[in-house]
C-alpha atoms as a PDB file:
ATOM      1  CA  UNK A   1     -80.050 -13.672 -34.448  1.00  0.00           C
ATOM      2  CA  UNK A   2     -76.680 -11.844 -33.654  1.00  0.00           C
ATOM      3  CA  UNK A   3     -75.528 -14.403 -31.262  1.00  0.00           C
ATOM      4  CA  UNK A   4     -74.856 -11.806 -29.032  1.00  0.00           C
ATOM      5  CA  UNK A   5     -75.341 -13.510 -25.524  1.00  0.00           C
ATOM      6  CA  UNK A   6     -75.182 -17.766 -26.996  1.00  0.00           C
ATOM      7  CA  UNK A   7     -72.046 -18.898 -25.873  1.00  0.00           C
ATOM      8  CA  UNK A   8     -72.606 -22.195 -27.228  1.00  0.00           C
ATOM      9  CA  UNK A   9     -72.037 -21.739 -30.981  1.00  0.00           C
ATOM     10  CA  UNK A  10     -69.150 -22.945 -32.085  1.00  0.00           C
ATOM     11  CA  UNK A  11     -68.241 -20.319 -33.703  1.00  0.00           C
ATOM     12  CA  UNK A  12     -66.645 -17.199 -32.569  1.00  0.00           C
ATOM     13  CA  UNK A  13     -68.281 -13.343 -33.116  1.00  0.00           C
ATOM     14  CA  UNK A  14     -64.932 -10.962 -33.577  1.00  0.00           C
ATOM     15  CA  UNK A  15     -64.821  -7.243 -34.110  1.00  0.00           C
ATOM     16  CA  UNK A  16     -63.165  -6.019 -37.798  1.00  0.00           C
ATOM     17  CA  UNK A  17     -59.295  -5.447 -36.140  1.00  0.00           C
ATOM     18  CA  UNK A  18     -59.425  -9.150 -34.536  1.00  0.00           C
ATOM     19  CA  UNK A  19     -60.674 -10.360 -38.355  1.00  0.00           C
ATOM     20  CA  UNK A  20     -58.238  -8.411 -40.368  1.00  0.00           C
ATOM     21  CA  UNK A  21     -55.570  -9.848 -37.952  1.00  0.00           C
ATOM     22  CA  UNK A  22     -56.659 -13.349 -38.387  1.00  0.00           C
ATOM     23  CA  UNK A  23     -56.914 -12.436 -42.192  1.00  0.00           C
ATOM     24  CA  UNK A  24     -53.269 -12.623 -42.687  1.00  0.00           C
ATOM     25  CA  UNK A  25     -52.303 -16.063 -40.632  1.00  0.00           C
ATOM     26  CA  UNK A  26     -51.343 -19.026 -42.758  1.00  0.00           C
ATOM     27  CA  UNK A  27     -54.294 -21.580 -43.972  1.00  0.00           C
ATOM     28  CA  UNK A  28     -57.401 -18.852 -43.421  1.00  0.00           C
ATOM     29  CA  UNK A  29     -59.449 -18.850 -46.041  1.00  0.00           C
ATOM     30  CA  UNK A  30     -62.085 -15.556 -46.349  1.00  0.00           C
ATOM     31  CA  UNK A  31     -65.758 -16.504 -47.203  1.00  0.00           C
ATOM     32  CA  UNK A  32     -68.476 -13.112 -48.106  1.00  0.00           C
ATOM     33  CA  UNK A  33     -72.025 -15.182 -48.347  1.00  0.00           C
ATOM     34  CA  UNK A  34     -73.685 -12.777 -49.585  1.00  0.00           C
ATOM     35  CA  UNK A  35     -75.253 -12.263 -52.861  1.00  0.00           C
ATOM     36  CA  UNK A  36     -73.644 -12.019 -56.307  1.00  0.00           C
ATOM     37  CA  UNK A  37     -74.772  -8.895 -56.824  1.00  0.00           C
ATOM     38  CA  UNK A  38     -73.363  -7.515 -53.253  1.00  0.00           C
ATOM     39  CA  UNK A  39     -70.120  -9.305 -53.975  1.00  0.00           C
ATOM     40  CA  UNK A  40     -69.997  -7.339 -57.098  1.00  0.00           C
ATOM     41  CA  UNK A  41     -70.526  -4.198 -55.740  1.00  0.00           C
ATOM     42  CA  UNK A  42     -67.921  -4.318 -53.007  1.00  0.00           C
ATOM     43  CA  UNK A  43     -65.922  -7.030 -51.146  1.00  0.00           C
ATOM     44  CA  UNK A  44     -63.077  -7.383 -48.851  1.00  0.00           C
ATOM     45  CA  UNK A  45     -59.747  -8.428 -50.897  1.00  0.00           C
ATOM     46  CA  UNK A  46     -59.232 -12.024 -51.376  1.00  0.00           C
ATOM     47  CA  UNK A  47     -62.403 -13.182 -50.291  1.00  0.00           C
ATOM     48  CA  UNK A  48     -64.915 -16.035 -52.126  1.00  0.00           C
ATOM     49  CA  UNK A  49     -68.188 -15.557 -52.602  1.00  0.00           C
ATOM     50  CA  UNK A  50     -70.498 -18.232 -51.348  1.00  0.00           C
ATOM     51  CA  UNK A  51     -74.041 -17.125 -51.440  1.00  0.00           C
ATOM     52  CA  UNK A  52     -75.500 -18.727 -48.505  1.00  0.00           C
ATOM     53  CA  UNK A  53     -78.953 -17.528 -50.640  1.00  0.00           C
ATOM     54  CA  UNK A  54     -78.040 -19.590 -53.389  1.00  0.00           C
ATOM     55  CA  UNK A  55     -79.675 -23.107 -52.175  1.00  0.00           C
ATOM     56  CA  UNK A  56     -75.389 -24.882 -53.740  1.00  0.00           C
ATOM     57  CA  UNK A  57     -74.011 -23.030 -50.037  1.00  0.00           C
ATOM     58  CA  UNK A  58     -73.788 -27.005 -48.442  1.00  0.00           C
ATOM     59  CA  UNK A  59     -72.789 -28.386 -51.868  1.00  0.00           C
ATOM     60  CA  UNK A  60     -69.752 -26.010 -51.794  1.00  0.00           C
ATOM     61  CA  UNK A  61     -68.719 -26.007 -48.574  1.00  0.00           C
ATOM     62  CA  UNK A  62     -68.867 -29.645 -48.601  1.00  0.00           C
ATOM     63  CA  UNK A  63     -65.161 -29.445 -50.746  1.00  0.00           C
ATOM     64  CA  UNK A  64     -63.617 -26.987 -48.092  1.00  0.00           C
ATOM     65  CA  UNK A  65     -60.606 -28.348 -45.634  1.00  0.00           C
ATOM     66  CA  UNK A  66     -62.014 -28.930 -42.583  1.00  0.00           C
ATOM     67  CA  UNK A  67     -58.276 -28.001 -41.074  1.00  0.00           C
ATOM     68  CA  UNK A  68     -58.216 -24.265 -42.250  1.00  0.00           C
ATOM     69  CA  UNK A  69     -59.606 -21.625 -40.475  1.00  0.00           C
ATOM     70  CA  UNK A  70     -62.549 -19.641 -41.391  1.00  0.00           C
ATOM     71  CA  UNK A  71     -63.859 -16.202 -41.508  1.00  0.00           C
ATOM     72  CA  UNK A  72     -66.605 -15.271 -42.570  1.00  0.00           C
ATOM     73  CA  UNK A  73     -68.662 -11.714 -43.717  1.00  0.00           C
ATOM     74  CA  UNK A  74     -71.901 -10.628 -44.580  1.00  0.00           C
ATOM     75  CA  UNK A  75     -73.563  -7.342 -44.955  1.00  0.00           C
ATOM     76  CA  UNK A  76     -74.302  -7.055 -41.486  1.00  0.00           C
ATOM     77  CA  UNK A  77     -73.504 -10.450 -39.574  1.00  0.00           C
ATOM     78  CA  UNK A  78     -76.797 -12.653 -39.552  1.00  0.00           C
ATOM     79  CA  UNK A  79     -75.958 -13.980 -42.551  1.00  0.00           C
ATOM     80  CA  UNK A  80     -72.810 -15.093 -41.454  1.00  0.00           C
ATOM     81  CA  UNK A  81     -73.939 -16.159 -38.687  1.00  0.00           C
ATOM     82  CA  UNK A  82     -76.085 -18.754 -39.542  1.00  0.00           C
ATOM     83  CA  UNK A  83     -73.502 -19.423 -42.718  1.00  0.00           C
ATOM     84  CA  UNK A  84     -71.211 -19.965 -39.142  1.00  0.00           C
ATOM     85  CA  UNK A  85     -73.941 -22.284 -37.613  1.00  0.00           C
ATOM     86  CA  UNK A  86     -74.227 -24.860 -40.676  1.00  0.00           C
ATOM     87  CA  UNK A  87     -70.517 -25.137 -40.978  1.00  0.00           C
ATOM     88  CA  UNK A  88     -70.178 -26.430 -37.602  1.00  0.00           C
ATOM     89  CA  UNK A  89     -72.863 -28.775 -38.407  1.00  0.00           C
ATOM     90  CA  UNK A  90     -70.763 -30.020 -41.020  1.00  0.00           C
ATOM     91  CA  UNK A  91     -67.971 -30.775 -38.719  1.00  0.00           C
ATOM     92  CA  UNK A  92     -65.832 -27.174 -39.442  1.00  0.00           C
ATOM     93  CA  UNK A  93     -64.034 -26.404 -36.019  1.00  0.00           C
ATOM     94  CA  UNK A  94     -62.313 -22.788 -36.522  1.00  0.00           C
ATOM     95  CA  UNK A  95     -65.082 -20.149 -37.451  1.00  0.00           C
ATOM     96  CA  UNK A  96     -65.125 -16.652 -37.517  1.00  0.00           C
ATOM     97  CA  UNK A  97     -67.535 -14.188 -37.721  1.00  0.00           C
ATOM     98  CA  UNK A  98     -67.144 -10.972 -38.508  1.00  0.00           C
ATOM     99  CA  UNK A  99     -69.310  -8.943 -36.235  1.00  0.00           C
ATOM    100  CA  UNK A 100     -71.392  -6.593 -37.611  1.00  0.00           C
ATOM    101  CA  UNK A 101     -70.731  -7.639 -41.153  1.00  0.00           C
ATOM    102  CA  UNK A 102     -68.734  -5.678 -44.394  1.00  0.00           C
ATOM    103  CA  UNK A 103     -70.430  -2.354 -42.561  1.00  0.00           C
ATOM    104  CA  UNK A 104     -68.433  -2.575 -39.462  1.00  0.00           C
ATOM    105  CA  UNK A 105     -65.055  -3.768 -41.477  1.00  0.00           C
ATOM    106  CA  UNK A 106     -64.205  -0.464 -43.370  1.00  0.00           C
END
């Protein structure tokens, strides 16, 4: 669930400094999947909200550059996580997931 001991994601788990380092490099591009209503209610700057709930999550990352990098947030990291897992499966290379979610960045 946490992909805490599966090294063979291809994505990598990173702890909030690593992810608000990575936050400022050139061509990263900040993804919250979490729900509208979350979003709403509290997100990190400059992120886009792409409900992985939402049942459109493959139709819109299906229009994302495949070159940029990738981080992505949830509430708590499971979420992002498997966002994480079907990017990869779409051919995205450079993922990044927040560990323990929006809780653990602030």
């Amino acid at each position: 669930m946490f992909n805490l001991f599966n090294t063979n994601t291809k994505y990598k788990d990173i702890p909030a400094p690593k992810f608000r380092e990575l936050m400022d490099k050139e061509n990263t591009v900040l993804i919250d999947v979490r729900t509208k209503r979350e979003f709403d209610n509290g997100a990190i700057p400059n992120a886009i909200n792409y409900d992985l709930l939402s049942g459109e999550f493959s139709e819109k990352i299906a229009d994302l550059d495949k070159d940029k990098t990738y981080l992505i947030y949830c509430r708590s990291g499971a979420r992002s996580a498997n966002a994480c897992d079907m990017l990869a499966k779409h051919g995205f290379e450079k993922l990044y997931n927040l560990q323990g979610g929006i809780m653990s960045y602030n």
